[in-house]
N, C-alpha and C. Protein backbone atom coordinates (compact mmCIF):
# COMPACT_ATOMS: atom_id res chain seq x y z
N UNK A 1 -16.85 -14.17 -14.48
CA UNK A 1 -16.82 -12.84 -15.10
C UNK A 1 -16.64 -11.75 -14.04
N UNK A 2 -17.03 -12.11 -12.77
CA UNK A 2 -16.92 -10.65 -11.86
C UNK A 2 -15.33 -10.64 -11.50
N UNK A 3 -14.70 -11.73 -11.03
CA UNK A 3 -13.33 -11.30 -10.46
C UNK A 3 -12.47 -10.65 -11.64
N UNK A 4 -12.36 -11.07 -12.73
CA UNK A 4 -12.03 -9.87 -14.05
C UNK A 4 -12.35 -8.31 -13.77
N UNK A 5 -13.17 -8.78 -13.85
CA UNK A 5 -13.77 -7.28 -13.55
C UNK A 5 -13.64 -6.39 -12.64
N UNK A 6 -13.86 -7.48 -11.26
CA UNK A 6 -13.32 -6.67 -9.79
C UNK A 6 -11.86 -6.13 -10.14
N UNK A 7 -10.51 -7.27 -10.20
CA UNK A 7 -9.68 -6.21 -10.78
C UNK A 7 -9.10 -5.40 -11.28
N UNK A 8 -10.06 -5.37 -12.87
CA UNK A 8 -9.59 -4.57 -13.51
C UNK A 8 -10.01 -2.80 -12.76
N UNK A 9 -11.71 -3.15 -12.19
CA UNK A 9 -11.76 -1.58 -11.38
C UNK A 9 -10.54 -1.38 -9.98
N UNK A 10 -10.42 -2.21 -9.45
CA UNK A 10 -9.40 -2.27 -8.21
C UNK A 10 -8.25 -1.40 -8.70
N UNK A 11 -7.62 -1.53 -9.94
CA UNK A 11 -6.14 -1.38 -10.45
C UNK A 11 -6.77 -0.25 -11.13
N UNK A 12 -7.70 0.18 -11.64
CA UNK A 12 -7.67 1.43 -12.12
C UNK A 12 -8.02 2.93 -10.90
N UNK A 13 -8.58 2.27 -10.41
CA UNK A 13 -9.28 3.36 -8.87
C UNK A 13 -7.91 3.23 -8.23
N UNK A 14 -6.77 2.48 -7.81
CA UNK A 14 -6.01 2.55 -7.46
C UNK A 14 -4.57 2.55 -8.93
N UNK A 15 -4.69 3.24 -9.29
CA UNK A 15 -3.57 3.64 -10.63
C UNK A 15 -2.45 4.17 -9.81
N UNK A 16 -2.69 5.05 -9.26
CA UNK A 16 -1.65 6.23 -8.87
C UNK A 16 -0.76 6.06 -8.15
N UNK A 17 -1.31 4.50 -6.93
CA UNK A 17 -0.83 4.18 -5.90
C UNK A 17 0.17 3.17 -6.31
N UNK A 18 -0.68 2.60 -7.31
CA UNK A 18 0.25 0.88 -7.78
C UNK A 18 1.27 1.83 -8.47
N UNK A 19 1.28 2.92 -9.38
CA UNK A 19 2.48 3.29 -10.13
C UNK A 19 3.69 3.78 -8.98
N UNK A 20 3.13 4.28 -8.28
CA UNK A 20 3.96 5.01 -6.76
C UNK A 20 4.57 3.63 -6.10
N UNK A 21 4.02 2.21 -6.03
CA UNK A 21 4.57 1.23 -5.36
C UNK A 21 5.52 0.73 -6.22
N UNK A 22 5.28 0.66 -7.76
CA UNK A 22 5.89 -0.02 -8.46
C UNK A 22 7.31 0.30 -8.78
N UNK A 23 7.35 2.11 -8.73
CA UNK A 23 8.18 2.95 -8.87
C UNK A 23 9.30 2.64 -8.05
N UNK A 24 8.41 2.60 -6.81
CA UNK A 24 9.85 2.33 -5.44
C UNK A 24 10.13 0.73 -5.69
N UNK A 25 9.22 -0.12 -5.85
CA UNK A 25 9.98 -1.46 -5.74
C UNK A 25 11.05 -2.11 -6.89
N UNK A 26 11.09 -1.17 -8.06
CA UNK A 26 12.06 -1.13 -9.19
C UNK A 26 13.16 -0.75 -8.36
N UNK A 27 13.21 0.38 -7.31
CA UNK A 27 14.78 0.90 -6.50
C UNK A 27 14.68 -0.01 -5.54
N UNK A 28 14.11 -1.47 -5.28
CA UNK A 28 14.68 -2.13 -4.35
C UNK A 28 14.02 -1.98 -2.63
N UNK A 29 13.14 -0.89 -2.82
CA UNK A 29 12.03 -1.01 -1.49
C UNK A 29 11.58 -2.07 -1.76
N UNK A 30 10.81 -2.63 -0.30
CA UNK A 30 10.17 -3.74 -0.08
C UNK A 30 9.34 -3.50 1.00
N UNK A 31 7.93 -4.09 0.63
CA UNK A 31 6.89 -4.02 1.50
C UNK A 31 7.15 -4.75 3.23
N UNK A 32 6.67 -4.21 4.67
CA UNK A 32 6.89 -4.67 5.28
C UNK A 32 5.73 -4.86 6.16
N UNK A 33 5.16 -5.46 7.06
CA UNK A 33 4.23 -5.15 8.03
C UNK A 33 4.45 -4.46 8.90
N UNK A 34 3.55 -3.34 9.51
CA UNK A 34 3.87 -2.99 10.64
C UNK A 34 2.93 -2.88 11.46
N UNK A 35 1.82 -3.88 11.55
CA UNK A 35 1.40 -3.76 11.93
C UNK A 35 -0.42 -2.23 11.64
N UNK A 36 -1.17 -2.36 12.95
CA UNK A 36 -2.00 -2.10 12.44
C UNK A 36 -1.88 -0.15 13.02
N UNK A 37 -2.10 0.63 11.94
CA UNK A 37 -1.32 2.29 11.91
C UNK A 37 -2.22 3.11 11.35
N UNK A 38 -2.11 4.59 12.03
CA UNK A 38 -2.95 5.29 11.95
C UNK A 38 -2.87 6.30 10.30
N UNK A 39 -3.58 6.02 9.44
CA UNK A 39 -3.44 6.22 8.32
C UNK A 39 -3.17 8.04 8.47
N UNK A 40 -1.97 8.63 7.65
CA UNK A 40 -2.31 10.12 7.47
C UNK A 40 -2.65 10.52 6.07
N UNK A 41 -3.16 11.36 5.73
CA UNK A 41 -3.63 12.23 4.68
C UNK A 41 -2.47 12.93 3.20
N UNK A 42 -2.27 12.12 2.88
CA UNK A 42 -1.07 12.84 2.14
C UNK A 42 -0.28 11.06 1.66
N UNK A 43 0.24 10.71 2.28
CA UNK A 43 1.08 9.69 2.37
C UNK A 43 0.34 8.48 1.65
N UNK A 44 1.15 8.28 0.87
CA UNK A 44 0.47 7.00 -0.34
C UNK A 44 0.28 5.76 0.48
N UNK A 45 -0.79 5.40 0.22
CA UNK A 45 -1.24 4.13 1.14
C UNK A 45 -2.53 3.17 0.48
N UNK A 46 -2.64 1.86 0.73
CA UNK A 46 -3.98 1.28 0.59
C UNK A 46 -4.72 1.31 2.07
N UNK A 47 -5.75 2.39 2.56
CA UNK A 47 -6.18 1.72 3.92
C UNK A 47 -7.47 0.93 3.91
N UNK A 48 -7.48 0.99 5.04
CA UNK A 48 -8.63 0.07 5.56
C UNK A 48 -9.33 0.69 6.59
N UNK A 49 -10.77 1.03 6.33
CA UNK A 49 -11.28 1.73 7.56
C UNK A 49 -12.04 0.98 8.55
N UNK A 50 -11.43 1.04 9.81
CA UNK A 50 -11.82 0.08 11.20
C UNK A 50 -12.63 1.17 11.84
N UNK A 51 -14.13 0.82 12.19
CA UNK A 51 -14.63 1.77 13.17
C UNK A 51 -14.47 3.59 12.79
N UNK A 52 -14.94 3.43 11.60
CA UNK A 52 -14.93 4.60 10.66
C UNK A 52 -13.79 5.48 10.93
N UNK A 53 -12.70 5.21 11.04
CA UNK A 53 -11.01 5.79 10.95
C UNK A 53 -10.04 4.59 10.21
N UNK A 54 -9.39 5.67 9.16
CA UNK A 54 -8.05 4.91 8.65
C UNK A 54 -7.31 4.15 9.23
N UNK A 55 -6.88 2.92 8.31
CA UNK A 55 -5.52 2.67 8.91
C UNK A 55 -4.89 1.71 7.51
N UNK A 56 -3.40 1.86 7.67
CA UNK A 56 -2.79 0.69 7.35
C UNK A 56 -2.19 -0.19 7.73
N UNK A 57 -1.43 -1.14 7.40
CA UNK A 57 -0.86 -2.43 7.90
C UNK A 57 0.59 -2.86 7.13
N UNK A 58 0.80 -2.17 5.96
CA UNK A 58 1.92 -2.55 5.63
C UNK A 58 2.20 -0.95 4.77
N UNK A 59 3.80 -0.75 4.59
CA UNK A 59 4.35 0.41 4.40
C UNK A 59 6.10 0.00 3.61
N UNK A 60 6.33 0.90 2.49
CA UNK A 60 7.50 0.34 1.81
C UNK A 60 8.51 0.92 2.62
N UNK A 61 9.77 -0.04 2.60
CA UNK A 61 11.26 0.61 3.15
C UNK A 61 11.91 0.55 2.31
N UNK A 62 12.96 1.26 2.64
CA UNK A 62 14.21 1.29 1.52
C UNK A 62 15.42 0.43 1.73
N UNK A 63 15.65 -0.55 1.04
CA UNK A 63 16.91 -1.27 1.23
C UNK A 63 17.61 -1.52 2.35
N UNK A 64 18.21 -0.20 2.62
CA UNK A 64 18.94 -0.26 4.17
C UNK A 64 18.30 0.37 5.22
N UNK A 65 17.25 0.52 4.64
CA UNK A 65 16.45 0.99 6.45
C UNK A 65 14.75 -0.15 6.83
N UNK A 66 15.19 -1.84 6.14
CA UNK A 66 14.29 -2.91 6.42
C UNK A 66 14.43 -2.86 8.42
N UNK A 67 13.02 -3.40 8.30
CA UNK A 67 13.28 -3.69 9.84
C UNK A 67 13.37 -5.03 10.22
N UNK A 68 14.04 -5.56 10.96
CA UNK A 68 14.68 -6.98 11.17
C UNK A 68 13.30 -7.57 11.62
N UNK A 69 12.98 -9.01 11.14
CA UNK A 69 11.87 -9.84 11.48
C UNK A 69 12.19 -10.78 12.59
């Protein structure tokens, strides 16, 4: 009964973000790693706080601007 649950709050506390990801990955963005980045204020993101400061780890590109693996 909890992992139900965990997601369903996960996907609602994060609504705005999944509609903003979902939005771009319908035009063909795709998630990439980049490693570990200094989260800014404004810019749609899931972070993660290390040592009480933001960050993220992965960020969408657009079609022709992927970065080669």
């Amino acid at each position: 009964m909890f992992w139900p649950l965990a997601i369903l709050m996960f996907a609602w506390a994060n609504e705005d973000f999944l509609e903003f990801a979902q939005k771009y990955q319908d035009q063909g963005y795709s998630w990439e790693y980049v490693g570990k980045t200094p989260a800014e204020p404004g810019y749609p993101h899931l972070e993660v706080t290390i040592d009480e400061k933001p960050y993220f780890f992965y960020q969408l590109f657009s079609p022709e601007k992927t970065t080669s693996k």
